[in-house]
N, C-alpha and C. Protein backbone atom coordinates (compact mmCIF):
# COMPACT_ATOMS: atom_id res chain seq x y z
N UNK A 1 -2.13 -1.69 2.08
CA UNK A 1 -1.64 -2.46 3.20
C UNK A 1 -0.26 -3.03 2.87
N UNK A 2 0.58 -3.45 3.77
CA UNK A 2 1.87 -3.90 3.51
C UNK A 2 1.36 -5.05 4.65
N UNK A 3 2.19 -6.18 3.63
CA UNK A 3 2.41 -7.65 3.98
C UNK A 3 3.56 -8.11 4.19
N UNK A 4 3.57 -9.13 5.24
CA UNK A 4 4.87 -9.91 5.63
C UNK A 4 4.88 -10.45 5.92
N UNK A 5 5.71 -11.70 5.54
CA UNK A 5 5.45 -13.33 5.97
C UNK A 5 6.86 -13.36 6.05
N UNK A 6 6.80 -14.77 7.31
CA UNK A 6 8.08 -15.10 7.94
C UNK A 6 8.28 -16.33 8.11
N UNK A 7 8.72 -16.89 7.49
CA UNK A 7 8.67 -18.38 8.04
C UNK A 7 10.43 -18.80 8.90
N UNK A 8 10.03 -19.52 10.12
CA UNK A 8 10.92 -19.67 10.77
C UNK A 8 10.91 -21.48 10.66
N UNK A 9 12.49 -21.77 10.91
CA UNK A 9 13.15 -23.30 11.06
C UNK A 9 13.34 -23.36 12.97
N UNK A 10 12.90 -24.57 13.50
CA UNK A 10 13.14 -24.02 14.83
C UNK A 10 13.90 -25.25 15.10
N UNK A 11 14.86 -24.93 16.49
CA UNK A 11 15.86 -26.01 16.83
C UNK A 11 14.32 -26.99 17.71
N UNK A 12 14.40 -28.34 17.57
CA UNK A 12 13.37 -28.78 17.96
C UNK A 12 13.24 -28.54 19.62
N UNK A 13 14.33 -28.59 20.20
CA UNK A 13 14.42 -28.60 21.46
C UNK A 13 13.80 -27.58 22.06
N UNK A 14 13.39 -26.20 21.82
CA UNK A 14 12.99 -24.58 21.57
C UNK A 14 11.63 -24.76 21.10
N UNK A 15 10.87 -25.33 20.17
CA UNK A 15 9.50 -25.09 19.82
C UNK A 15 8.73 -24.94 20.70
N UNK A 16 8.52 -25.29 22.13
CA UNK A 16 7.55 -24.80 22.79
C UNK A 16 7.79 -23.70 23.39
N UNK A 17 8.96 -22.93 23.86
CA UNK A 17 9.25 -21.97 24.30
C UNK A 17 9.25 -20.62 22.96
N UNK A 18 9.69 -20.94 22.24
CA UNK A 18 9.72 -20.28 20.76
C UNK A 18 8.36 -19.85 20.45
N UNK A 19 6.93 -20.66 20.83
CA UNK A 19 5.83 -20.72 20.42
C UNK A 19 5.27 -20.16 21.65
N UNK A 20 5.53 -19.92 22.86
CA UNK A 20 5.48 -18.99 23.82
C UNK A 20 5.46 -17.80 23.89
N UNK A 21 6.72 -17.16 23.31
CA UNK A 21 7.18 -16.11 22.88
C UNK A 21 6.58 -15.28 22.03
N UNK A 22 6.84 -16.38 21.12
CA UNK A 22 6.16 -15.82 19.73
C UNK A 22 4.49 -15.11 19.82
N UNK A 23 3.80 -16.32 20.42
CA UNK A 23 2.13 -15.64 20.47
C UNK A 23 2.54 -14.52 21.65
N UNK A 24 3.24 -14.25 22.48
CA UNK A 24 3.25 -13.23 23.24
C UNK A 24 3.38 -11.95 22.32
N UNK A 25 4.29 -12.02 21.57
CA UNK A 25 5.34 -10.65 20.79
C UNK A 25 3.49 -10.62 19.67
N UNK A 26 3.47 -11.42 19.40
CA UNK A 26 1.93 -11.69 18.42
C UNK A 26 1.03 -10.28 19.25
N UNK A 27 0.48 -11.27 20.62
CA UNK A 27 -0.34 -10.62 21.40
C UNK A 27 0.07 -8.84 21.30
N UNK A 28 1.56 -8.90 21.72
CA UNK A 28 1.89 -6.99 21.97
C UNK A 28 1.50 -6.46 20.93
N UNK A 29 1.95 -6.77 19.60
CA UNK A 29 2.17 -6.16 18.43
C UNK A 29 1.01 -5.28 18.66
N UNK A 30 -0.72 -6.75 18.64
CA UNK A 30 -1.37 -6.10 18.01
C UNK A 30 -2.29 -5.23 19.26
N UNK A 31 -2.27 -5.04 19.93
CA UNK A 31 -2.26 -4.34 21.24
C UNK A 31 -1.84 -3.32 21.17
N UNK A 32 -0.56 -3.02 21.28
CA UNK A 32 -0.09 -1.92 21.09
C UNK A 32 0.42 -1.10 19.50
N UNK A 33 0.65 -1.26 18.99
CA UNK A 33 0.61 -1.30 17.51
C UNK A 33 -0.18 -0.47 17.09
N UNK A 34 -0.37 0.62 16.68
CA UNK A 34 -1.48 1.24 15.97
C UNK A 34 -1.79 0.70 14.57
N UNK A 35 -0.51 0.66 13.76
CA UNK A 35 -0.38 0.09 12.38
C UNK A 35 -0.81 -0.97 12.29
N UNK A 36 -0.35 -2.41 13.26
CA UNK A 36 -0.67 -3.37 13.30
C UNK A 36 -1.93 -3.96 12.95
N UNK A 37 -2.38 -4.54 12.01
CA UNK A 37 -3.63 -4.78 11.55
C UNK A 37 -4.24 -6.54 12.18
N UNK A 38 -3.12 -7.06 11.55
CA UNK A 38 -3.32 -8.46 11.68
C UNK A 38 -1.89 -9.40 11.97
N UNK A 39 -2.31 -10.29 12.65
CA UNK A 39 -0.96 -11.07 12.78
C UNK A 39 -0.98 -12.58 13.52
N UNK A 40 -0.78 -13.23 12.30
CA UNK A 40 -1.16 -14.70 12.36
C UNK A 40 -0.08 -15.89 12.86
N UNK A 41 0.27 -16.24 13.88
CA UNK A 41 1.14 -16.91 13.87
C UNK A 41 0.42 -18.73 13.87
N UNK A 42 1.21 -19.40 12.81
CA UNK A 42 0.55 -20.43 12.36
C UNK A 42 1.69 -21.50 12.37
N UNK A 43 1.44 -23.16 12.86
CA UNK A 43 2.32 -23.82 12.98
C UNK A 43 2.44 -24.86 11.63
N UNK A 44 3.00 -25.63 11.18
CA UNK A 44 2.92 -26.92 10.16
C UNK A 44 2.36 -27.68 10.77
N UNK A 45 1.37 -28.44 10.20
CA UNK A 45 0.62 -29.69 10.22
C UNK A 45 1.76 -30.91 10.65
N UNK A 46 2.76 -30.89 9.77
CA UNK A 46 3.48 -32.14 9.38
C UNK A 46 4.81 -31.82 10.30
N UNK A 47 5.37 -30.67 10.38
CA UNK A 47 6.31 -30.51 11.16
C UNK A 47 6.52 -29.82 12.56
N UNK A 48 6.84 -29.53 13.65
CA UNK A 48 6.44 -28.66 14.77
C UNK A 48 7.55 -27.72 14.68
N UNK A 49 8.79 -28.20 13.88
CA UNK A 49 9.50 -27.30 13.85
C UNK A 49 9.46 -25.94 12.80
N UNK A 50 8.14 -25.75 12.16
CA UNK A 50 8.04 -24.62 10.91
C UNK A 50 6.78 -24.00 11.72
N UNK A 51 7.68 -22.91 11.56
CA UNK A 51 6.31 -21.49 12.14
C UNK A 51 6.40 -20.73 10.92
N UNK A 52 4.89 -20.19 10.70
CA UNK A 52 4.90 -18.72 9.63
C UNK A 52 4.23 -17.92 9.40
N UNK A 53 4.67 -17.23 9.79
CA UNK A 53 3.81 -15.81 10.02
C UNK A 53 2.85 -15.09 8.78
N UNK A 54 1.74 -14.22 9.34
CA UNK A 54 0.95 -13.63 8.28
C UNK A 54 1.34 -11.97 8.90
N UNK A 55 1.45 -11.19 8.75
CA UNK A 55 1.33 -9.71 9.33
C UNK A 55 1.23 -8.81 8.35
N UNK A 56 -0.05 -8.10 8.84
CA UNK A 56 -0.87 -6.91 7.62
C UNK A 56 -0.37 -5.88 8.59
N UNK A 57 0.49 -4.89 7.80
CA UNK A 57 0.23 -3.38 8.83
C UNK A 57 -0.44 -2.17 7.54
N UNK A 58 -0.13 -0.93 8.44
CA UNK A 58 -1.00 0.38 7.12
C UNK A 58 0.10 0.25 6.15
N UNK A 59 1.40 0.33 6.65
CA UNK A 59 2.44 0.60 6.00
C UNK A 59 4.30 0.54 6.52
N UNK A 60 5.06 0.61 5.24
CA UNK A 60 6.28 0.03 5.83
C UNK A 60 6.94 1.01 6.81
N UNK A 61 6.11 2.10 7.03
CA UNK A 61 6.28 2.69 8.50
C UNK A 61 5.96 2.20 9.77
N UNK A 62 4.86 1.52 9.54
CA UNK A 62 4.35 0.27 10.42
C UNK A 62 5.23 -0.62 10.76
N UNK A 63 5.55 -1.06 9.64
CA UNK A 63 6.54 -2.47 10.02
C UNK A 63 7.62 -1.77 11.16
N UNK A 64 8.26 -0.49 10.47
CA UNK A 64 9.59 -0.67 10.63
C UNK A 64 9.10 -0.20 12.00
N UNK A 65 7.89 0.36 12.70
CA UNK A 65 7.88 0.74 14.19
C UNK A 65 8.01 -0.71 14.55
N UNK A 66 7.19 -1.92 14.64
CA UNK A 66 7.10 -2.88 15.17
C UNK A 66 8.60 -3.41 15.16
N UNK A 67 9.31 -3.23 14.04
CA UNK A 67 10.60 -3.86 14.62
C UNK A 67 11.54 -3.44 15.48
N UNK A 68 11.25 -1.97 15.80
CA UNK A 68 11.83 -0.93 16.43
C UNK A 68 11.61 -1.32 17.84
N UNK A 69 10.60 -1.50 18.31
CA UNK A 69 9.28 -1.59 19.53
C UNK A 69 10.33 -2.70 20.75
N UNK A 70 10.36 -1.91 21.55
CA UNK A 70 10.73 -2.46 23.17
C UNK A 70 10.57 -4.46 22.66
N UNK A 71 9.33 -4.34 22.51
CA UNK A 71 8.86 -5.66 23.02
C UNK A 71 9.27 -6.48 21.90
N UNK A 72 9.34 -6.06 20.56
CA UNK A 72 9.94 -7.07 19.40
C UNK A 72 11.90 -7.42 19.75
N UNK A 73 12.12 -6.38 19.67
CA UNK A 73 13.78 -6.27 20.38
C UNK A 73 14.18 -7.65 21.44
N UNK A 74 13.25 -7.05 22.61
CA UNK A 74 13.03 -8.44 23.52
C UNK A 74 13.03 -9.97 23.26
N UNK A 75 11.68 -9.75 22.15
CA UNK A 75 11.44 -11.06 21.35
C UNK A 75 12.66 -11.41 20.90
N UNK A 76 13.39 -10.84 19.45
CA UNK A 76 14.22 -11.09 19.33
C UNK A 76 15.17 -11.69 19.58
N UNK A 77 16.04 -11.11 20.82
CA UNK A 77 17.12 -11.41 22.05
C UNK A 77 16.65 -12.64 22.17
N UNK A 78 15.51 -12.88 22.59
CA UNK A 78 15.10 -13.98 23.26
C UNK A 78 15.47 -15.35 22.47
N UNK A 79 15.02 -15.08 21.08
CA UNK A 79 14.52 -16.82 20.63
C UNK A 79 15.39 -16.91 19.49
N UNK A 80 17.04 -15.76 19.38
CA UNK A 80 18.16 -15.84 18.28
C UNK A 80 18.03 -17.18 18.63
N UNK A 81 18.56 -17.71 19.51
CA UNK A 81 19.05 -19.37 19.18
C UNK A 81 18.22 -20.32 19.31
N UNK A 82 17.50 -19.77 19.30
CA UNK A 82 16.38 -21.09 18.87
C UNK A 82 16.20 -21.35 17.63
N UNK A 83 16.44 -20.10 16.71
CA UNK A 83 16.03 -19.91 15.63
C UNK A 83 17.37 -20.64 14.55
N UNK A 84 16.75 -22.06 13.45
CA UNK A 84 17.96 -22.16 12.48
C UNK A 84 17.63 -21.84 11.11
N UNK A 85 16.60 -21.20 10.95
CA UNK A 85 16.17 -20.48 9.56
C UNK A 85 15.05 -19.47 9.66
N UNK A 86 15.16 -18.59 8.86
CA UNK A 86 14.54 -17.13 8.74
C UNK A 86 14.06 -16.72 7.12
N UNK A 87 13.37 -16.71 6.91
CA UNK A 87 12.83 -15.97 5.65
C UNK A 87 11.56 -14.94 5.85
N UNK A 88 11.97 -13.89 5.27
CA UNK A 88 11.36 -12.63 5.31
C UNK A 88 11.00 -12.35 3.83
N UNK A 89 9.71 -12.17 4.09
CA UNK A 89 9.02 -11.77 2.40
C UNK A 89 8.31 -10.33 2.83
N UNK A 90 8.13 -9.34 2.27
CA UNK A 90 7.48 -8.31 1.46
C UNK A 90 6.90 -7.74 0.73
N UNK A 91 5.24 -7.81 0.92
CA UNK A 91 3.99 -7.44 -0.30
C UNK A 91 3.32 -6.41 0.04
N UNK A 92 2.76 -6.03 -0.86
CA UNK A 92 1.68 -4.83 -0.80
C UNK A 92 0.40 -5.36 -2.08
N UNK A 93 -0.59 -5.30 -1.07
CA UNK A 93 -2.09 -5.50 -1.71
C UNK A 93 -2.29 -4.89 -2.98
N UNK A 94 -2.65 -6.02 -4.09
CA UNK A 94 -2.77 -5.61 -5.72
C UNK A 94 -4.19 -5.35 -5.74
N UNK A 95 -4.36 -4.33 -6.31
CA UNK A 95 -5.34 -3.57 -6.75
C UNK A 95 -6.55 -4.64 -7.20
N UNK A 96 -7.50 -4.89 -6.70
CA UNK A 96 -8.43 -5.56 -7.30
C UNK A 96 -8.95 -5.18 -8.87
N UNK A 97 -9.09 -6.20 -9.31
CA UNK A 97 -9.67 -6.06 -11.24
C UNK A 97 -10.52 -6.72 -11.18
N UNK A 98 -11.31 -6.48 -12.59
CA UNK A 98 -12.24 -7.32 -12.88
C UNK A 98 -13.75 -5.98 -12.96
């Protein structure tokens, strides 16, 4: 599986529209998505302005369709300025031991 977490900074004024969006582009992914496995969009306890994402696909062919995809593009466009920080991480599931 390939993993990706995102954590976003949001302009405060934007968090509810941002959080609109967001579970929408959430909703398509995994809808339409074949790869799409899982996809968690989760807020901070302490802050309203930190969103961060969980997303499992098969693979980084997966990803790169979802970023490709009509409806992420859209997303995108949509919530650049809402957005004042972005971090993008990249994992793949370690082999269980033991």
């Amino acid at each position: 599986m390939y993993i990706v977490t995102v954590d976003f900074d949001l302009d405060p004024r934007y968090v509810a529209p941002f959080m609109d969006a967001m579970l929408e582009n959430a909703r398509e992914s995994r809808a339409v998505e074949a790869g799409c496995r899982q996809f968690d969009v989760c807020r901070s306890e302490d802050d309203p302005t930190k969103v961060f994402l969980y997303e499992v696909y098969d693979d980084r062919a997966a990803f790169e369709a979802h970023v490709a995809s009509e409806h992420y593009k859209a997303f995108a466009a949509k919530v650049g300025e809402w957005v004042t920080g972005k971090r993008v991480n990249f994992y793949r599931n370690a082999p269980a031991t033991g």
